[in-house]
PDB file of N, CA and C in Angstrom:
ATOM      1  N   UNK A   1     174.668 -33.786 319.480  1.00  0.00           N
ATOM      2  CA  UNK A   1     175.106 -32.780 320.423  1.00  0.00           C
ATOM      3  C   UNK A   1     175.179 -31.410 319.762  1.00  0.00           C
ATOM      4  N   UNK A   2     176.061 -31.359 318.522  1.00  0.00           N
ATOM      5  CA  UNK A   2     176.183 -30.139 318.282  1.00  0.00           C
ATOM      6  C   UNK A   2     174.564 -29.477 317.858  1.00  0.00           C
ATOM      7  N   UNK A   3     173.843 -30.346 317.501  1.00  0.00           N
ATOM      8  CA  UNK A   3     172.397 -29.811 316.932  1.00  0.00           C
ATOM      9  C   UNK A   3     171.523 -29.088 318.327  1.00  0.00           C
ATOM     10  N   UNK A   4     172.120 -29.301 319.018  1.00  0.00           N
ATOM     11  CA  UNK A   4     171.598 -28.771 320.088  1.00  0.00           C
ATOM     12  C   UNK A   4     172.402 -28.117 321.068  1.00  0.00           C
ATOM     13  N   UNK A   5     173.384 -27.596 320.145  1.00  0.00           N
ATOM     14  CA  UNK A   5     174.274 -26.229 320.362  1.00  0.00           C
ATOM     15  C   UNK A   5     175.426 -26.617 322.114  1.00  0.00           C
ATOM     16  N   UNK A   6     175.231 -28.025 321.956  1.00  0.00           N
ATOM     17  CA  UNK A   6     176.430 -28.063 323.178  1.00  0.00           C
ATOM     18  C   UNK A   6     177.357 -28.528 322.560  1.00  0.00           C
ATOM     19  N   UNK A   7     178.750 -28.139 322.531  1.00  0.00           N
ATOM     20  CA  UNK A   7     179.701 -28.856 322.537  1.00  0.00           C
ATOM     21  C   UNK A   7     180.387 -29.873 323.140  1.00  0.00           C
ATOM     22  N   UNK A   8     181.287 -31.016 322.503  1.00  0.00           N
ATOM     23  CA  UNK A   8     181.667 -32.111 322.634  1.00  0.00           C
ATOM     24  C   UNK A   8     182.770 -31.452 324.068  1.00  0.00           C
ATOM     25  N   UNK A   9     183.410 -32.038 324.742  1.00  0.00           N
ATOM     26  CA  UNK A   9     184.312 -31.838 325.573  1.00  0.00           C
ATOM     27  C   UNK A   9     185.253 -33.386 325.573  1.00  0.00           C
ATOM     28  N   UNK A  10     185.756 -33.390 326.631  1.00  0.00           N
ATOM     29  CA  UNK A  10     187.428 -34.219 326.423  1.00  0.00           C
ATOM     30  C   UNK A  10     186.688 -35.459 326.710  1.00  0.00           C
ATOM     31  N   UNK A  11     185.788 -35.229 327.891  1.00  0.00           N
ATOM     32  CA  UNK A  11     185.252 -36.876 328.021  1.00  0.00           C
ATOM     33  C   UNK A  11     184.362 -37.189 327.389  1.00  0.00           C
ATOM     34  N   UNK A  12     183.169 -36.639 326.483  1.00  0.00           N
ATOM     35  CA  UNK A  12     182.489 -37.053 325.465  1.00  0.00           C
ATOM     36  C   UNK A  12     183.815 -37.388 324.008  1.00  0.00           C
ATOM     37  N   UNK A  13     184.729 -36.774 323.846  1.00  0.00           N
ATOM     38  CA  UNK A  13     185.636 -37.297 322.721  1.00  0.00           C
ATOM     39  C   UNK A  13     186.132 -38.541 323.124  1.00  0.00           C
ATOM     40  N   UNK A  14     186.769 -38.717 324.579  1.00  0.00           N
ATOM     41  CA  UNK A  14     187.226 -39.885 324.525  1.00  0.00           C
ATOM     42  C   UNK A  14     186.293 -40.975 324.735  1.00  0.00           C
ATOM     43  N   UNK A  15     185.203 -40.951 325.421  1.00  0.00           N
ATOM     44  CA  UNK A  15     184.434 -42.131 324.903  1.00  0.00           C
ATOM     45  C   UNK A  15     183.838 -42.306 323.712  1.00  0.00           C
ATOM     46  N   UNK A  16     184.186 -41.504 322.783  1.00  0.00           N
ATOM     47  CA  UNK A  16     183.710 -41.694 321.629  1.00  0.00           C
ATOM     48  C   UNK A  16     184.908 -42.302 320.545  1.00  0.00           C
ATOM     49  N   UNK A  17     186.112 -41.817 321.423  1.00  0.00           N
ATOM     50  CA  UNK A  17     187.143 -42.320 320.001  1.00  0.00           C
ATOM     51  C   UNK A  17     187.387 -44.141 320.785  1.00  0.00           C
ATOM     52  N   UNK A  18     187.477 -44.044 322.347  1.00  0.00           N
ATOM     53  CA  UNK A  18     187.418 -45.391 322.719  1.00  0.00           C
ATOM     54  C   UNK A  18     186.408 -46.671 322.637  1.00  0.00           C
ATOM     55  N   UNK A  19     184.954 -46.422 322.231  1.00  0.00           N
ATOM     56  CA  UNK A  19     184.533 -47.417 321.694  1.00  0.00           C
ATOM     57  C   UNK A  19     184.575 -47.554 320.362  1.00  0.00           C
ATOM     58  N   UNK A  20     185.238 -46.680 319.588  1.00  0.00           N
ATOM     59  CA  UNK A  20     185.448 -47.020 317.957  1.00  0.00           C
ATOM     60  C   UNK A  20     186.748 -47.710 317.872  1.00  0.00           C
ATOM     61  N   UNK A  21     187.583 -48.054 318.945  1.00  0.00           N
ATOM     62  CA  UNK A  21     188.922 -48.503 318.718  1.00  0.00           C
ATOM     63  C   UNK A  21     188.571 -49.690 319.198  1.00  0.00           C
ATOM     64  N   UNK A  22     187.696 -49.718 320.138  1.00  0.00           N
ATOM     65  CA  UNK A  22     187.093 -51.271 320.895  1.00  0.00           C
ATOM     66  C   UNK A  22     186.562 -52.121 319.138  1.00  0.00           C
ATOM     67  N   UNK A  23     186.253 -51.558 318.568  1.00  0.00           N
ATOM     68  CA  UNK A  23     184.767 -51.694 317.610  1.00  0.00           C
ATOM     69  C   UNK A  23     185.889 -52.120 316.699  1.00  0.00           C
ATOM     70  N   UNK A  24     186.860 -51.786 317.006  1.00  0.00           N
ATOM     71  CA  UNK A  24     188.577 -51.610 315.872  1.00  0.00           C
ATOM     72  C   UNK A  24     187.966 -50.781 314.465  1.00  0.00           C
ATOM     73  N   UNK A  25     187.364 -49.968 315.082  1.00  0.00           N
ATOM     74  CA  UNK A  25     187.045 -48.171 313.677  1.00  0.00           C
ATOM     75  C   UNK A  25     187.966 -47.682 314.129  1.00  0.00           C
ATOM     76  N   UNK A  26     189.170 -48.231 313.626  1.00  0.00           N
ATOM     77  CA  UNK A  26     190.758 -47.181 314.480  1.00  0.00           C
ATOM     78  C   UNK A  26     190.778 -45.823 313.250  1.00  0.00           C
ATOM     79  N   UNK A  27     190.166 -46.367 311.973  1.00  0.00           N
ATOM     80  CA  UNK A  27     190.456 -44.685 311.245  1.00  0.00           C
ATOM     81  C   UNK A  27     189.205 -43.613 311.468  1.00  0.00           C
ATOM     82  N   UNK A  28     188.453 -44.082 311.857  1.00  0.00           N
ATOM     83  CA  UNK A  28     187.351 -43.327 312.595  1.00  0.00           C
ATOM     84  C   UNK A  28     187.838 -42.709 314.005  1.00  0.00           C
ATOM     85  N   UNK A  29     188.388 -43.488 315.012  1.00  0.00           N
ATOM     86  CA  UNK A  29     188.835 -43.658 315.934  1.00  0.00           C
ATOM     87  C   UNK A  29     190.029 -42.217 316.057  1.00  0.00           C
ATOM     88  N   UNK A  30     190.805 -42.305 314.813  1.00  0.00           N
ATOM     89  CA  UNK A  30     191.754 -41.454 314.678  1.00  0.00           C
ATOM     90  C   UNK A  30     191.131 -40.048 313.938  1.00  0.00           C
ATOM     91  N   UNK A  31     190.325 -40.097 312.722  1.00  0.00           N
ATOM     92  CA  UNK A  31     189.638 -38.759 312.404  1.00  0.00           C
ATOM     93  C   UNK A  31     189.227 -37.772 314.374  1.00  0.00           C
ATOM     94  N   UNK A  32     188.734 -38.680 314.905  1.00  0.00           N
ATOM     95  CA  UNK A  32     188.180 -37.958 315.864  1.00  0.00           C
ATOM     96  C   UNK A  32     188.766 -37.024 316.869  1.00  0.00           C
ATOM     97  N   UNK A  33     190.017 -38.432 317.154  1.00  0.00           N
ATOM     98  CA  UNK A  33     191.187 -37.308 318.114  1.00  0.00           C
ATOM     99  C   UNK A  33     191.622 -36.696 317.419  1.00  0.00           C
ATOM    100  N   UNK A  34     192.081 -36.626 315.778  1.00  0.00           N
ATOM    101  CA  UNK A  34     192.332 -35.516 315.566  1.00  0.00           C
ATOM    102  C   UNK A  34     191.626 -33.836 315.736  1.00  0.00           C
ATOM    103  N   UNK A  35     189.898 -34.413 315.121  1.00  0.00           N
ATOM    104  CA  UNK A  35     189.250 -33.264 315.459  1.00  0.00           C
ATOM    105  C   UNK A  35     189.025 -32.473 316.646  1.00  0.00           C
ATOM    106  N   UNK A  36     189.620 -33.319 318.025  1.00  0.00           N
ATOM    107  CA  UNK A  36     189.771 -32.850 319.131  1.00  0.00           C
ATOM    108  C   UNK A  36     190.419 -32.272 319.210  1.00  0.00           C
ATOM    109  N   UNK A  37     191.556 -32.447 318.904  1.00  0.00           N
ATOM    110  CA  UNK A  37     193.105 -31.876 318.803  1.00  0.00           C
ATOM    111  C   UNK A  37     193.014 -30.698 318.221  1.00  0.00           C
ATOM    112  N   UNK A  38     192.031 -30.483 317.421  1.00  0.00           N
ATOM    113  CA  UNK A  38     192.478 -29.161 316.513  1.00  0.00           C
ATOM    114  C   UNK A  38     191.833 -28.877 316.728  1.00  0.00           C
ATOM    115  N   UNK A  39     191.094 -29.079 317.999  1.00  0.00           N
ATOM    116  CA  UNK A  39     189.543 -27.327 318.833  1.00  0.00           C
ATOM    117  C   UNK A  39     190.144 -27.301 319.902  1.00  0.00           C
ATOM    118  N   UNK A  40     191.623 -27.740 319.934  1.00  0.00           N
ATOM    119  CA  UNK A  40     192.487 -27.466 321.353  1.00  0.00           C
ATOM    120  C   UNK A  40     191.420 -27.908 322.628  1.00  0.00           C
ATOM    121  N   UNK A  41     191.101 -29.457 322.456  1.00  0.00           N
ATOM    122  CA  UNK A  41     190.536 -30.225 323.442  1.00  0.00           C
ATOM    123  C   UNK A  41     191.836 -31.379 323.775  1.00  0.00           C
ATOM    124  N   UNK A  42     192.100 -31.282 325.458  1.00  0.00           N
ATOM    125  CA  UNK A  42     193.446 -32.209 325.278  1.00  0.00           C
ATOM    126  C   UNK A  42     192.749 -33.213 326.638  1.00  0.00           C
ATOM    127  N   UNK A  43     192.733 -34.707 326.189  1.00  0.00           N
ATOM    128  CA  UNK A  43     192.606 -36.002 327.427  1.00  0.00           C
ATOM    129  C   UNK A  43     193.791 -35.301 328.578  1.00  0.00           C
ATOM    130  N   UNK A  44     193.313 -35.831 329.848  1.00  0.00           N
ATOM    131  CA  UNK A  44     193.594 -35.841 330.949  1.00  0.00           C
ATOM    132  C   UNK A  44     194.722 -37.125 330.341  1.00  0.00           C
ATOM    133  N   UNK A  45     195.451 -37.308 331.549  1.00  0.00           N
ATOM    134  CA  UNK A  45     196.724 -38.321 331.570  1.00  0.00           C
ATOM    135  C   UNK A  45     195.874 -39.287 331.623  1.00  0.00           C
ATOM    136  N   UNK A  46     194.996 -40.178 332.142  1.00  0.00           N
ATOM    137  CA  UNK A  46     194.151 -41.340 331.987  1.00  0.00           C
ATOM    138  C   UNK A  46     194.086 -41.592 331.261  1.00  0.00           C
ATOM    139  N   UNK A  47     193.080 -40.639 330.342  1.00  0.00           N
ATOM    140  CA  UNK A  47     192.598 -40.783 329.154  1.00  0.00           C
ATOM    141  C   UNK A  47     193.260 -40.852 328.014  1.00  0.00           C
ATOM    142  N   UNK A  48     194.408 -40.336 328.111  1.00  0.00           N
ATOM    143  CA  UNK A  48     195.385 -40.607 326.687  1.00  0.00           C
ATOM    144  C   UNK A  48     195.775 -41.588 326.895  1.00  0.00           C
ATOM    145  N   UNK A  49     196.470 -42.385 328.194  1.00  0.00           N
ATOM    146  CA  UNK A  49     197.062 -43.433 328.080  1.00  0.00           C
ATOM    147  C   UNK A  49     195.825 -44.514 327.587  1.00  0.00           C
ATOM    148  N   UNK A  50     194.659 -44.220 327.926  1.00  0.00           N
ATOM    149  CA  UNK A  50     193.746 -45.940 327.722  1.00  0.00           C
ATOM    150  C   UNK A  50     193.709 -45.384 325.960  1.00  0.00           C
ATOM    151  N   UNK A  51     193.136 -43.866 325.456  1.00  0.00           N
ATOM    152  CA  UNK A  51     193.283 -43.682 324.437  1.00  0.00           C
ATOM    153  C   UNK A  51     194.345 -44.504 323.604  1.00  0.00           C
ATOM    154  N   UNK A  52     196.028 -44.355 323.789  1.00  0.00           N
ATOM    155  CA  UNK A  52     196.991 -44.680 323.295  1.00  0.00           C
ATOM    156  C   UNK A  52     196.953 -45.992 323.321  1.00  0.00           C
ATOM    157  N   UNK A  53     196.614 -47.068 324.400  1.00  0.00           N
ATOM    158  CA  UNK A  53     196.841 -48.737 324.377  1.00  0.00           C
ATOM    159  C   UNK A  53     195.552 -48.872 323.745  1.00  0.00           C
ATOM    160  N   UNK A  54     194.411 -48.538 323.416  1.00  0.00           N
ATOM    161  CA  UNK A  54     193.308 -49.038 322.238  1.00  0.00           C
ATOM    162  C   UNK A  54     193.473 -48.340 320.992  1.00  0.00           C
ATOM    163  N   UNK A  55     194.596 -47.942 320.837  1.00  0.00           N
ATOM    164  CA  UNK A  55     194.577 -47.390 319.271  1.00  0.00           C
ATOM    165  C   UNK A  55     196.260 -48.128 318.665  1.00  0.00           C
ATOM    166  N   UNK A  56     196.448 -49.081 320.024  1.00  0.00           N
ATOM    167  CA  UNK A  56     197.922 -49.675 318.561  1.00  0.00           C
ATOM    168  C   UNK A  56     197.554 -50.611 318.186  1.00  0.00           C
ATOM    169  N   UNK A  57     198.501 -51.727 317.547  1.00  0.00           N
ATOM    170  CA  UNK A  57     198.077 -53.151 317.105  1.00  0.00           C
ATOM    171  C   UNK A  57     197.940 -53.644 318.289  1.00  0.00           C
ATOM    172  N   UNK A  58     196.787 -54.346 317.929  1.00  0.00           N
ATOM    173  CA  UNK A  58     196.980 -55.605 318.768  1.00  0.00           C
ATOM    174  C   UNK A  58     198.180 -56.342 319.298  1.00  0.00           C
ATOM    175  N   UNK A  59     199.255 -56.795 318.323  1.00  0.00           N
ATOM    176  CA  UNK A  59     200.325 -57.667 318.944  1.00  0.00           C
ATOM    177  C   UNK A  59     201.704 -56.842 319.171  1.00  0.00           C
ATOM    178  N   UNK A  60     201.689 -55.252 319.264  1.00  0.00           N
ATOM    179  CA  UNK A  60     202.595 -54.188 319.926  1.00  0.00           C
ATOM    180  C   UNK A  60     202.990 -54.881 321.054  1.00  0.00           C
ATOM    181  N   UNK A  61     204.026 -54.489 321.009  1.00  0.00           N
ATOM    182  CA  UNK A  61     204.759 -54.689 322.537  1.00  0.00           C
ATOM    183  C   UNK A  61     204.024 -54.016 323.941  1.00  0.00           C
ATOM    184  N   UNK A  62     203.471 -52.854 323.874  1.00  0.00           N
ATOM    185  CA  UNK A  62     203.096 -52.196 324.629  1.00  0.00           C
ATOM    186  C   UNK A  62     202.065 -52.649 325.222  1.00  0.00           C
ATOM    187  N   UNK A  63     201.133 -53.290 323.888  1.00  0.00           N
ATOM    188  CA  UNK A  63     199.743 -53.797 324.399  1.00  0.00           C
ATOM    189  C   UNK A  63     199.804 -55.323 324.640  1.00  0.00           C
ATOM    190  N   UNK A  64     200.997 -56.130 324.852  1.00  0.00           N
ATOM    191  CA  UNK A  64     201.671 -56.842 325.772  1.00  0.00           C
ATOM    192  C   UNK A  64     200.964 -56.751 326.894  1.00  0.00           C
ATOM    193  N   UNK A  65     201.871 -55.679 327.194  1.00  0.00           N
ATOM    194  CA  UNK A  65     202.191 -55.714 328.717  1.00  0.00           C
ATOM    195  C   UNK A  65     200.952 -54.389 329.599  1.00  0.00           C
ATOM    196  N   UNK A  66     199.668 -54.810 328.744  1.00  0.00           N
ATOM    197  CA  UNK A  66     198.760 -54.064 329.160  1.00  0.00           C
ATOM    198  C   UNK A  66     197.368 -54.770 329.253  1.00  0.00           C
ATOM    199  N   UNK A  67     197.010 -56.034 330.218  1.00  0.00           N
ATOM    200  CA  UNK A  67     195.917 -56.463 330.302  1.00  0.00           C
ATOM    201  C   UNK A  67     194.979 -55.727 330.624  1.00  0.00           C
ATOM    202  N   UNK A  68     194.004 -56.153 330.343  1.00  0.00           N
ATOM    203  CA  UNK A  68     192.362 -55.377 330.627  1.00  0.00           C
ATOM    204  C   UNK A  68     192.672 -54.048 330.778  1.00  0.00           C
ATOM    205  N   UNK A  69     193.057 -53.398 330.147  1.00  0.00           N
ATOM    206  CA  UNK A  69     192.719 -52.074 330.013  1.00  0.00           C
ATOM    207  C   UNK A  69     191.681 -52.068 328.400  1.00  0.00           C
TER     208      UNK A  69
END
């Protein structure tokens, strides 16, 4: 993308940090939202929450009580 002078936006970041957390590249996963974060690119409420339940442990409480997402 960038080689061809477009920039990434919120929904190219989050499908990019969400199949590396699928893939469990959670420190890949995490380099990325950070780099989002710091070009002041911010997920929609959707997107952070599926962001947030594919980036904890597996046996979290949270991701309990969060099928198929």
């Amino acid at each position: 993308m960038l080689a061809s002078a477009v920039s990434p936006n919120a929904y190219t970041y989050t499908v990019l940090v969400k199949g590396l957390a699928r893939d469990s590249k959670i420190p890949e996963a995490h380099k990325y939202m950070l780099d989002m974060m710091s070009k002041g690119i911010r997920p929609n409420a959707p997107q952070s929450t599926l962001l947030l339940l594919h980036l904890q442990p597996p046996n979290s409480p949270a991701s309990l009580h969060s099928p198929g997402v």
